[in-house]
C-alpha atoms as a PDB file:
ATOM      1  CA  UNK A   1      -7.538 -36.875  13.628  1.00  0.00           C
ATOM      2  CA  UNK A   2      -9.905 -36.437  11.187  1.00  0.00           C
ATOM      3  CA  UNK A   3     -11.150 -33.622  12.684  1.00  0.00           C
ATOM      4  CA  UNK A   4      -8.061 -31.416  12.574  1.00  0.00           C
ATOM      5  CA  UNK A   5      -7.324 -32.612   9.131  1.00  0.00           C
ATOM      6  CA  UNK A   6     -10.863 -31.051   8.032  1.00  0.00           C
ATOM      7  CA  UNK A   7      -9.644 -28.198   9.763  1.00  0.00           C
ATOM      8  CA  UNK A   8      -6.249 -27.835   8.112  1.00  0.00           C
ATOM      9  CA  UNK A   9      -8.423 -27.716   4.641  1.00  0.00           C
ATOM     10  CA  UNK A  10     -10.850 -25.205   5.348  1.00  0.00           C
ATOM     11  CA  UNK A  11      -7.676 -23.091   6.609  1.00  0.00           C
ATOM     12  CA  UNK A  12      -5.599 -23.947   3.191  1.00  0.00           C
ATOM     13  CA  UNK A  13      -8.825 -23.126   1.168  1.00  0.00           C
ATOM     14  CA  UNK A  14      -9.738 -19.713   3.164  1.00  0.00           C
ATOM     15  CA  UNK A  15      -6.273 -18.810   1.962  1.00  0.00           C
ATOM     16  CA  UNK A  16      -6.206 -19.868  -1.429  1.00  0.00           C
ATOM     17  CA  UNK A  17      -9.480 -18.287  -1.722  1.00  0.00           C
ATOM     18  CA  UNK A  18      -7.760 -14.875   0.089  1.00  0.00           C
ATOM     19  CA  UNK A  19      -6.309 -13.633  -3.249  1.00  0.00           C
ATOM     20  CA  UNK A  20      -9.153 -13.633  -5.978  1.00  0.00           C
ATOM     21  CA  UNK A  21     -11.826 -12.182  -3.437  1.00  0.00           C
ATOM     22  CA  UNK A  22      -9.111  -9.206  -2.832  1.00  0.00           C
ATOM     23  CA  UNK A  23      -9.122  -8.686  -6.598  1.00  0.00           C
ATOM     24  CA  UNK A  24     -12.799  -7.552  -7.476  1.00  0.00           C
ATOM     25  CA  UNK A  25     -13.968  -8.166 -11.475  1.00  0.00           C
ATOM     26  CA  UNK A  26     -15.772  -6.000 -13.989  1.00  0.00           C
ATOM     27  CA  UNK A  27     -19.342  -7.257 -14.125  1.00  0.00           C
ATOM     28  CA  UNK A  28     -21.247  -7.210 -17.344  1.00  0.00           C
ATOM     29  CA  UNK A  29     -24.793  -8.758 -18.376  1.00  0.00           C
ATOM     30  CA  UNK A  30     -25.994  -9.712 -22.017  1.00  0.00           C
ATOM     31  CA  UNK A  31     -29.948  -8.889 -21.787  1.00  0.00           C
ATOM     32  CA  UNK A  32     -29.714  -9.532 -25.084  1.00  0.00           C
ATOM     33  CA  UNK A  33     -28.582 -12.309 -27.733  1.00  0.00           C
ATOM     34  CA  UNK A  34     -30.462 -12.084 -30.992  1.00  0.00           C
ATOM     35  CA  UNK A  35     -30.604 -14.530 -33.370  1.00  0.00           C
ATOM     36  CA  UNK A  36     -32.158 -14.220 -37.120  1.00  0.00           C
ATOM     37  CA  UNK A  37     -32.446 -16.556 -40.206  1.00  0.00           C
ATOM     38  CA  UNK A  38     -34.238 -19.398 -38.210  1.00  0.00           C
ATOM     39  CA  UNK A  39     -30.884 -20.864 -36.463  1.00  0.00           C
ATOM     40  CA  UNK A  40     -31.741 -23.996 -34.226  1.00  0.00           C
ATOM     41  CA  UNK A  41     -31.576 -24.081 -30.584  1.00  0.00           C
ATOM     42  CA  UNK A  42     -28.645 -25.827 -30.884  1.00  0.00           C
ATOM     43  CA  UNK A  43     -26.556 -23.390 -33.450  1.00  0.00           C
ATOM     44  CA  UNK A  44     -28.262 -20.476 -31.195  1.00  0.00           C
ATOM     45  CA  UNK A  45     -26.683 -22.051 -28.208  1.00  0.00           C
ATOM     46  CA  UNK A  46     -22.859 -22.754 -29.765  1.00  0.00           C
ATOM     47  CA  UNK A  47     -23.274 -18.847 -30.982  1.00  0.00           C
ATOM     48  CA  UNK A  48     -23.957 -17.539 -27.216  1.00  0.00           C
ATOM     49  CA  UNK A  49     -21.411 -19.978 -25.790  1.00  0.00           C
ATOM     50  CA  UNK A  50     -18.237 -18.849 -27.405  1.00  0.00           C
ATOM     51  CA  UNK A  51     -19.217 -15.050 -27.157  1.00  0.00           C
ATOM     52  CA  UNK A  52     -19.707 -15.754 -23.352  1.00  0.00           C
ATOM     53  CA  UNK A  53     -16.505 -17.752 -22.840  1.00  0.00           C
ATOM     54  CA  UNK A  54     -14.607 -14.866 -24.740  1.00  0.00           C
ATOM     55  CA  UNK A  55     -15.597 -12.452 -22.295  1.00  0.00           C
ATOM     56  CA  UNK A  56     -15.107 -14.484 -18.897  1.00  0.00           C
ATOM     57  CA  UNK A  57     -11.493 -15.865 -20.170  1.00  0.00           C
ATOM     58  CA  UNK A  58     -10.352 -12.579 -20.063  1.00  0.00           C
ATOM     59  CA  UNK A  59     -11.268 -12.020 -15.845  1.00  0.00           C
ATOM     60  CA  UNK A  60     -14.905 -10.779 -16.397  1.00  0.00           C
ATOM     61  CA  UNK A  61     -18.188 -12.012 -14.650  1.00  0.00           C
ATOM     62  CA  UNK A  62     -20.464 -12.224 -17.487  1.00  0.00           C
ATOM     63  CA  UNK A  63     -24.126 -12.829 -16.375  1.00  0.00           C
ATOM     64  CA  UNK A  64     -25.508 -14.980 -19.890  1.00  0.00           C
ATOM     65  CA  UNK A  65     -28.885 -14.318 -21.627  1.00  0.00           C
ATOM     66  CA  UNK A  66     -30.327 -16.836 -19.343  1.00  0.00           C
ATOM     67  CA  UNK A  67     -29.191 -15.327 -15.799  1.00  0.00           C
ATOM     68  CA  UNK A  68     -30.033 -11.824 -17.543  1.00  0.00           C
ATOM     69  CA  UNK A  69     -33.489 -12.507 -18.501  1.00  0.00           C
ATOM     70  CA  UNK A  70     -34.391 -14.442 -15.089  1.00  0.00           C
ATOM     71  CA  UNK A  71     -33.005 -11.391 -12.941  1.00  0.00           C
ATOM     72  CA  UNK A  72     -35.294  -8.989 -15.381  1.00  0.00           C
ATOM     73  CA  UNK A  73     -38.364 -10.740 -15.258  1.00  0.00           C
ATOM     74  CA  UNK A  74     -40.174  -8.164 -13.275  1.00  0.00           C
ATOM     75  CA  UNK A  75     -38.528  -5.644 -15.449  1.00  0.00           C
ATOM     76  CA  UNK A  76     -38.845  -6.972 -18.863  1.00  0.00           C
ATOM     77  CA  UNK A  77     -39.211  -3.466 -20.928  1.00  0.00           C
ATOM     78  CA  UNK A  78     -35.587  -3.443 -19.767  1.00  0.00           C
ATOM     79  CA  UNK A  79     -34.205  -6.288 -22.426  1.00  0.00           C
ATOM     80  CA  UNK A  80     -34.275  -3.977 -24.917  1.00  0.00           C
ATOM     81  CA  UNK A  81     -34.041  -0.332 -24.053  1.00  0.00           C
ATOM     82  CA  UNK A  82     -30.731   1.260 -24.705  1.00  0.00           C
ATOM     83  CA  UNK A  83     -31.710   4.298 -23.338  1.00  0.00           C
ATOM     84  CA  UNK A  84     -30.112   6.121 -20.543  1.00  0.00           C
ATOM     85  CA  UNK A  85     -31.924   5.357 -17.843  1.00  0.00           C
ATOM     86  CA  UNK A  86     -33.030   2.175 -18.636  1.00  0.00           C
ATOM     87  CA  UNK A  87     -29.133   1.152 -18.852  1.00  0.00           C
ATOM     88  CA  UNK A  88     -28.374   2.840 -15.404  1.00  0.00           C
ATOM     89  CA  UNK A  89     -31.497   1.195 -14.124  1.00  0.00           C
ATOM     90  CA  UNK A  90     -29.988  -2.233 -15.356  1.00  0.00           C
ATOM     91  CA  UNK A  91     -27.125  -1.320 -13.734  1.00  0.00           C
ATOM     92  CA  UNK A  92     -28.507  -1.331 -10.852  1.00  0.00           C
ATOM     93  CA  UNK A  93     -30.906  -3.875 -10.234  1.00  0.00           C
ATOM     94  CA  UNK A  94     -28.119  -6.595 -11.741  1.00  0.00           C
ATOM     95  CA  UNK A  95     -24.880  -4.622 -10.240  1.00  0.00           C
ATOM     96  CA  UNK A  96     -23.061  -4.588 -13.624  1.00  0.00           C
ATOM     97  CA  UNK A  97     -21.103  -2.067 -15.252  1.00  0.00           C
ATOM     98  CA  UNK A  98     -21.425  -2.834 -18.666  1.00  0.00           C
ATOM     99  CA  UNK A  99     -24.085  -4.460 -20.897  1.00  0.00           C
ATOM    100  CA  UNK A 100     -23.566  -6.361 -23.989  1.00  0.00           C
ATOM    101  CA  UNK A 101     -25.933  -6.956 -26.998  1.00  0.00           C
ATOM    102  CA  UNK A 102     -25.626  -9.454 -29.817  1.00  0.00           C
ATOM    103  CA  UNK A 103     -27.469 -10.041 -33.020  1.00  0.00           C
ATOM    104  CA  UNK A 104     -26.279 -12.435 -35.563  1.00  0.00           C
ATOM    105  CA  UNK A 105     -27.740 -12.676 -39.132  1.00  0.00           C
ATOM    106  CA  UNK A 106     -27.535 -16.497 -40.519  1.00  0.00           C
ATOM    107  CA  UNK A 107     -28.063 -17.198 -43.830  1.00  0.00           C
ATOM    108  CA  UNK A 108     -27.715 -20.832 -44.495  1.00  0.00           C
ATOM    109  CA  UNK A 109     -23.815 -21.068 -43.860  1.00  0.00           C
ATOM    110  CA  UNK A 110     -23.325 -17.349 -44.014  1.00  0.00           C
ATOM    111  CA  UNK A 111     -22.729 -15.394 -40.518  1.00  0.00           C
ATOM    112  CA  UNK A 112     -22.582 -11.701 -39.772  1.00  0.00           C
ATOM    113  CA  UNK A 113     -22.537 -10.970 -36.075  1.00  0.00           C
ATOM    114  CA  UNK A 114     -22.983  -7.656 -34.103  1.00  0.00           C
ATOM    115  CA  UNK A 115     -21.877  -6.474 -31.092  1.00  0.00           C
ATOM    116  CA  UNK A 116     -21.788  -3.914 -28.925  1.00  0.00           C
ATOM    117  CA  UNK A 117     -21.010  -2.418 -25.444  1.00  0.00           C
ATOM    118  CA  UNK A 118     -22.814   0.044 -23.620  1.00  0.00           C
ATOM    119  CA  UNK A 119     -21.964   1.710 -19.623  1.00  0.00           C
ATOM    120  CA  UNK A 120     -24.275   1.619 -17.140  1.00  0.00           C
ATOM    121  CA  UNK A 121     -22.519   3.561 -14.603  1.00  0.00           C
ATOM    122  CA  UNK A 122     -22.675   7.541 -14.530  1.00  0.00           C
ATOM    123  CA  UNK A 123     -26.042  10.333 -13.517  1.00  0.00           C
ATOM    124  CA  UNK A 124     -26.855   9.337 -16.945  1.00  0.00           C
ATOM    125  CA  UNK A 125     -25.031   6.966 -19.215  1.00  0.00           C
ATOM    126  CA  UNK A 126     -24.497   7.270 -22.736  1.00  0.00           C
ATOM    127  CA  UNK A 127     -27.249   6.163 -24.863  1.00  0.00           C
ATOM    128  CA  UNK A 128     -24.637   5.175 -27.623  1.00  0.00           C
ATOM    129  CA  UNK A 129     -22.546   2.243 -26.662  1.00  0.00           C
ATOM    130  CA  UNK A 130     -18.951   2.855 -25.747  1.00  0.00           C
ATOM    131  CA  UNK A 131     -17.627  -0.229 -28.334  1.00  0.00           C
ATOM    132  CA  UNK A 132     -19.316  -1.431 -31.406  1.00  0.00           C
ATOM    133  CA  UNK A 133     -17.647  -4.660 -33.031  1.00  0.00           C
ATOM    134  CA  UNK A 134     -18.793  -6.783 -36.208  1.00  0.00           C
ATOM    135  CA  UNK A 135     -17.487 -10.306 -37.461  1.00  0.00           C
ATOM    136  CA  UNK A 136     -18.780 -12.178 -40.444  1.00  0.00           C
ATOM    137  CA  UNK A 137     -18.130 -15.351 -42.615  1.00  0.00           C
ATOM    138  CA  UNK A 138     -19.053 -16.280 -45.771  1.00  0.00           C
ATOM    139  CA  UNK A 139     -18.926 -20.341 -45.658  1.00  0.00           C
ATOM    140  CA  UNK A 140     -18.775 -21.460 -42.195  1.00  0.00           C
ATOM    141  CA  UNK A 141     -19.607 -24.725 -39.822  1.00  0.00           C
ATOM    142  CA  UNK A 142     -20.799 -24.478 -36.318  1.00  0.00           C
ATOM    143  CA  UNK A 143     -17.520 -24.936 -34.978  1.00  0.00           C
ATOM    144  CA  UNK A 144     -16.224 -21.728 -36.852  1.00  0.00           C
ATOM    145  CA  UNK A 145     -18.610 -19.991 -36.098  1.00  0.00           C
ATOM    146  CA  UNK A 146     -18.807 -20.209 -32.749  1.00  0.00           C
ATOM    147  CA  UNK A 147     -14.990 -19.061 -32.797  1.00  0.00           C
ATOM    148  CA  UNK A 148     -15.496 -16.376 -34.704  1.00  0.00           C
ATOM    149  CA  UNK A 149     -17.478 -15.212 -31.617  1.00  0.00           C
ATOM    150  CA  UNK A 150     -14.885 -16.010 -29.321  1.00  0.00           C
ATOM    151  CA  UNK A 151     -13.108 -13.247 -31.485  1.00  0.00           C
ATOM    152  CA  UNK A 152     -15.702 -10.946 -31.162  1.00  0.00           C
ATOM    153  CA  UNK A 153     -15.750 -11.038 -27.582  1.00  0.00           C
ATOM    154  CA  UNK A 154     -12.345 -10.664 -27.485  1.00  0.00           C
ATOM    155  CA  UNK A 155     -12.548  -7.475 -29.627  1.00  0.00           C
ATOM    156  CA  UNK A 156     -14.784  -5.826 -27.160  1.00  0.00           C
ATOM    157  CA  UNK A 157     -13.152  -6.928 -24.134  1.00  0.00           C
ATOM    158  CA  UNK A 158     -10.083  -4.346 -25.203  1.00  0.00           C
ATOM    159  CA  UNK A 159     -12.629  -1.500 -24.691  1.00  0.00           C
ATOM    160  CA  UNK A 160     -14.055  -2.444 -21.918  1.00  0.00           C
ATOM    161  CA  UNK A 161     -10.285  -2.928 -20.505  1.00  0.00           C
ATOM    162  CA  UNK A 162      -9.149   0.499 -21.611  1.00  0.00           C
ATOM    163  CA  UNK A 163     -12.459   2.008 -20.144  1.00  0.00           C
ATOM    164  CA  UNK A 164     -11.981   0.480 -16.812  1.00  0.00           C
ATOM    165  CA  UNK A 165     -10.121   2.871 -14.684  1.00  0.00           C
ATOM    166  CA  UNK A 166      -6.773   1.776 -13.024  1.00  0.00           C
ATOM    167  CA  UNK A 167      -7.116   1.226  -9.225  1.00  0.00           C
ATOM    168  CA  UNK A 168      -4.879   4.794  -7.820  1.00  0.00           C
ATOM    169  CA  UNK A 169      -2.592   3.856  -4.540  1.00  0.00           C
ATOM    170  CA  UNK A 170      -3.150   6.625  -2.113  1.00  0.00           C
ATOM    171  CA  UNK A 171      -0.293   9.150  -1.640  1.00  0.00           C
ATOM    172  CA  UNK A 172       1.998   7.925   1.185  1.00  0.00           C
ATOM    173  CA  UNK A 173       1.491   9.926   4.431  1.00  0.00           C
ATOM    174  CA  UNK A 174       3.790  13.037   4.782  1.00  0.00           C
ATOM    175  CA  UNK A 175       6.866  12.829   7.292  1.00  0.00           C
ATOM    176  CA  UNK A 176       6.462  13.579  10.453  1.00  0.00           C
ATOM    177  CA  UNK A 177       8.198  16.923  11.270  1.00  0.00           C
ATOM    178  CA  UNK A 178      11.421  17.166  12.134  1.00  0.00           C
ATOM    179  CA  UNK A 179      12.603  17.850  15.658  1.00  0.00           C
ATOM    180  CA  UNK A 180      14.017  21.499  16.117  1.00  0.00           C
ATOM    181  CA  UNK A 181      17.484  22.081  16.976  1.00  0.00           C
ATOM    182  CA  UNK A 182      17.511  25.526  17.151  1.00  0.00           C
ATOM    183  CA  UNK A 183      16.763  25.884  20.932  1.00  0.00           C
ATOM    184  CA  UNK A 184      19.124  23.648  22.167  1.00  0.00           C
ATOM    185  CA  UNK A 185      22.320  24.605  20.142  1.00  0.00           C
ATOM    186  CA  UNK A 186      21.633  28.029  21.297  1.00  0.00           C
ATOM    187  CA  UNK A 187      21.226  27.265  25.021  1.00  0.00           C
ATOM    188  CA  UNK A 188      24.572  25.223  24.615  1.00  0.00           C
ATOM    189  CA  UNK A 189      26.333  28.650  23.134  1.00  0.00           C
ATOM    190  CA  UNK A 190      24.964  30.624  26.234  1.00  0.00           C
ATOM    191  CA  UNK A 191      26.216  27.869  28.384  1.00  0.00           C
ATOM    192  CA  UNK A 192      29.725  27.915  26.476  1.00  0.00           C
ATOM    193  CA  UNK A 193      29.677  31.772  26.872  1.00  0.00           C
ATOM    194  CA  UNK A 194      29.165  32.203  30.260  1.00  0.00           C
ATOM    195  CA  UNK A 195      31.683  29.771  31.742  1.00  0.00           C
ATOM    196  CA  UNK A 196      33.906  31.698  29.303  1.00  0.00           C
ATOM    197  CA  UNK A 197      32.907  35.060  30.942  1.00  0.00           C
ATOM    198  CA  UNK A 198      33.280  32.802  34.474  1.00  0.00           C
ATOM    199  CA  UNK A 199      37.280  32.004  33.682  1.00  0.00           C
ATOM    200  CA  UNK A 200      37.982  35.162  32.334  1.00  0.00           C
ATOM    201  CA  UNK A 201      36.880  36.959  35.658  1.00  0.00           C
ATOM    202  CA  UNK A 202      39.027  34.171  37.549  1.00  0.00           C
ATOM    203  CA  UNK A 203      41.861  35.319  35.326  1.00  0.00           C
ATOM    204  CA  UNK A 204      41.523  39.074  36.278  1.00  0.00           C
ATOM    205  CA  UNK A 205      41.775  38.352  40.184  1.00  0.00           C
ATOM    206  CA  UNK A 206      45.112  39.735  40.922  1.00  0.00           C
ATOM    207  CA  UNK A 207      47.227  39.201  44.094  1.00  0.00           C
ATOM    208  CA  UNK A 208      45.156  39.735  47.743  1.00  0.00           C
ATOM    209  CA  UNK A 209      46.331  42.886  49.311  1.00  0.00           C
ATOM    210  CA  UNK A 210      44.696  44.678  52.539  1.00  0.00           C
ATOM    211  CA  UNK A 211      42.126  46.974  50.293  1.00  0.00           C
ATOM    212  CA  UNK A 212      41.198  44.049  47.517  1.00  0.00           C
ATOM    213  CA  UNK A 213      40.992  40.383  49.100  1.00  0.00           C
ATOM    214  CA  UNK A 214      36.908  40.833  49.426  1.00  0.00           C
ATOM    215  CA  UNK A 215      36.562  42.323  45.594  1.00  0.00           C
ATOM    216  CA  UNK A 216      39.081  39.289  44.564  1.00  0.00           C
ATOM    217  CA  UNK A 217      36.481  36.687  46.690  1.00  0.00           C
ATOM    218  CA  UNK A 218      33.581  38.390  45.087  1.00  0.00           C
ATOM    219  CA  UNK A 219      34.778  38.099  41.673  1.00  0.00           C
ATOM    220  CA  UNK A 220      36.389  34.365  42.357  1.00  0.00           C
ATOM    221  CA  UNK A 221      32.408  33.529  43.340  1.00  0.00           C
ATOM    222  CA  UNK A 222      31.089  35.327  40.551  1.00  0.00           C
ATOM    223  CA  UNK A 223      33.587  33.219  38.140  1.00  0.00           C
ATOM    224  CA  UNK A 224      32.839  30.222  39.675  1.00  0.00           C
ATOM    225  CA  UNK A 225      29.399  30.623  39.418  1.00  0.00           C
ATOM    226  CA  UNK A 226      29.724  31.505  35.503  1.00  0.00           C
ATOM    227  CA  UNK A 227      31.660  28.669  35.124  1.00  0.00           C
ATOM    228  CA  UNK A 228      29.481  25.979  36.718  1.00  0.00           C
ATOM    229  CA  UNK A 229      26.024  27.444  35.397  1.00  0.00           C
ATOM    230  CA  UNK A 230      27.636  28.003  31.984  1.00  0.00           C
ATOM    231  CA  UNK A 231      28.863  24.074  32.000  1.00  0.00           C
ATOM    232  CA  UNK A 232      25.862  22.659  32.905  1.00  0.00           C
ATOM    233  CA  UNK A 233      23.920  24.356  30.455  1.00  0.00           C
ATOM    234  CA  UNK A 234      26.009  23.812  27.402  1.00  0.00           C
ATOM    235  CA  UNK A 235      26.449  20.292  28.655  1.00  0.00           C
ATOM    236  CA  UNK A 236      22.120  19.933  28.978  1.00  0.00           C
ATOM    237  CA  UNK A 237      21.977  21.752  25.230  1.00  0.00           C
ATOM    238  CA  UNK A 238      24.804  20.046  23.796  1.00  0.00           C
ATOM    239  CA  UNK A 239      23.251  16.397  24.817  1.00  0.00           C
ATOM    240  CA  UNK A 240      19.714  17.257  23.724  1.00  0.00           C
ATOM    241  CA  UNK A 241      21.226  18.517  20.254  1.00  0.00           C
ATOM    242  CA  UNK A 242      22.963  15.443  19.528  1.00  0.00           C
ATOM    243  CA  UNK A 243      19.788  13.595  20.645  1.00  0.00           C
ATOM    244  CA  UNK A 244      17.357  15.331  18.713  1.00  0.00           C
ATOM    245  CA  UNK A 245      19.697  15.533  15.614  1.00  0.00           C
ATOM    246  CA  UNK A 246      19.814  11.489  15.658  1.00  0.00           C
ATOM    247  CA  UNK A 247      16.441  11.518  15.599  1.00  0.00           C
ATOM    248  CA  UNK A 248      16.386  13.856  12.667  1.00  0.00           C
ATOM    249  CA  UNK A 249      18.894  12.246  10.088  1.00  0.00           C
ATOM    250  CA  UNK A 250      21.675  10.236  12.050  1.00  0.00           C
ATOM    251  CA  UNK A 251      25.201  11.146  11.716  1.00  0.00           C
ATOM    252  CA  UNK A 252      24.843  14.148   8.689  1.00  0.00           C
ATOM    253  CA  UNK A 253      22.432  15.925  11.391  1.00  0.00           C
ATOM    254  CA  UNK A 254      24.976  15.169  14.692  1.00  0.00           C
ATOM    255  CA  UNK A 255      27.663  16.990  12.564  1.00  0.00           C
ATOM    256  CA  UNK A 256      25.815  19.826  11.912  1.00  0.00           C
ATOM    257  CA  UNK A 257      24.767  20.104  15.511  1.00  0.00           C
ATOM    258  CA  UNK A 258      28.244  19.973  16.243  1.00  0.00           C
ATOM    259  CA  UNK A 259      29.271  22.731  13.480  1.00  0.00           C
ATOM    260  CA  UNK A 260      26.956  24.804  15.275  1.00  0.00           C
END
């Protein structure tokens, strides 16, 4: 029993699971968080912590200073090159598409923070950053300050959202063609026209006399073999039209068929 009931959870979580792996995030690293005016470990920390929770609120998988730095320790010239290949190179090596840097100024109470976004993706990204934000207080605490960059993050996060291009659902596949009618509808006219021709020849037999009873069995042959071989082929074009035209469009098609 408590076998299957492990089972039944791994199932439930697989599912639950199903929806957010189907939805893949924008992925953005911070090489770089920099802090001047001799701010404590602590203060430095609050700072980085609301920026970071600004940007993964809002559906992004931020990769903080500390992941950042560890992933680029064989790389470290990267930290703080903005130039183009050294962005596409981060780019790569931490499979991001944007990266953010921060610097915030303290001055006793007095913040000014900095930040800005720059693309990694591209044969050569933009040296210049693609969203460039600044936040500031006069008189703040900790607390304040660390929601002022909340605020900045959130402030950035609109550009990276109106950057990121909207998934495009592929054009539905084009009808299959429709099925022609145009053979059948005119083998059911030849069919209607010769067992015409076949009862009009029957009509013109006139009486037997001693000269004309083999012409009158000639044509009564002739007309009866109009008449069946005209029948059975309007009949066979007739019953493929209405087929095909049911295929086509249902009843609008059958009447047309018919019209013909």
């Amino acid at each position: 029993m408590g076998r299957a009931a492990a089972v039944v959870m791994v199932l439930v979580g697989t599912l639950l699971a199903a929806p957010g792996q189907a939805s893949a995030k924008i992925r953005i690293a911070i090489p770089e968080f920099q802090i001047e005016g001799g701010a404590s470990p602590a203060l430095a920390l609050q700072l980085q912590d609301g920026f970071v929770i600004g940007l993964t609120r809002a559906g992004l998988t931020v990769l903080d200073p500390v992941d950042t730095s560890r992933r680029l320790e064989n790389k470290p010239e990267l930290a703080h090159c903005d130039s183009s290949l050294c962005l596409k190179a981060i780019g790569q090596l931490l499979d991001v598409k944007y990266v953010a840097r921060v610097k915030v100024d303290v001055a006793g109470n007095s913040y000014k923070m900095v930040g800005r976004i720059f693309a990694t993706e591209g044969p050569t990204p933009a040296a210049l950053p693609v969203a460039t934000k600044s936040k500031s207080c006069d008189v703040c605490t900790v607390t304040e300050a660390r929601d002022i960059m909340l605020r900045l993050a959130d402030a950035l996060r609109v550009f990276i959202e109106e950057a990121a291009p909207t998934p495009t659902t592929p054009p539905p596949a084009p009808p299959p063609p429709p099925p022609r009618l145009i053979g059948p509808v005119v083998g059911a006219m030849v069919g209607a026209l010769s067992a015409a021709a076949g009862f009009a020849v029957l009509a013109s037999i006139g009486k037997c006399t001693a000269t004309g009873c083999s012409e009158n069995r000639f044509r009564s042959t002739m007309g009866g073999v109009l008449i069946g071989a005209g029948l059975t082929i309007a009949a066979t074009g007739a019953t493929v039209t209405i087929l095909r035209a049911r295929e086509r469009s249902g009843p609008t098609a059958v009447a047309l068929a018919w019209r013909w």
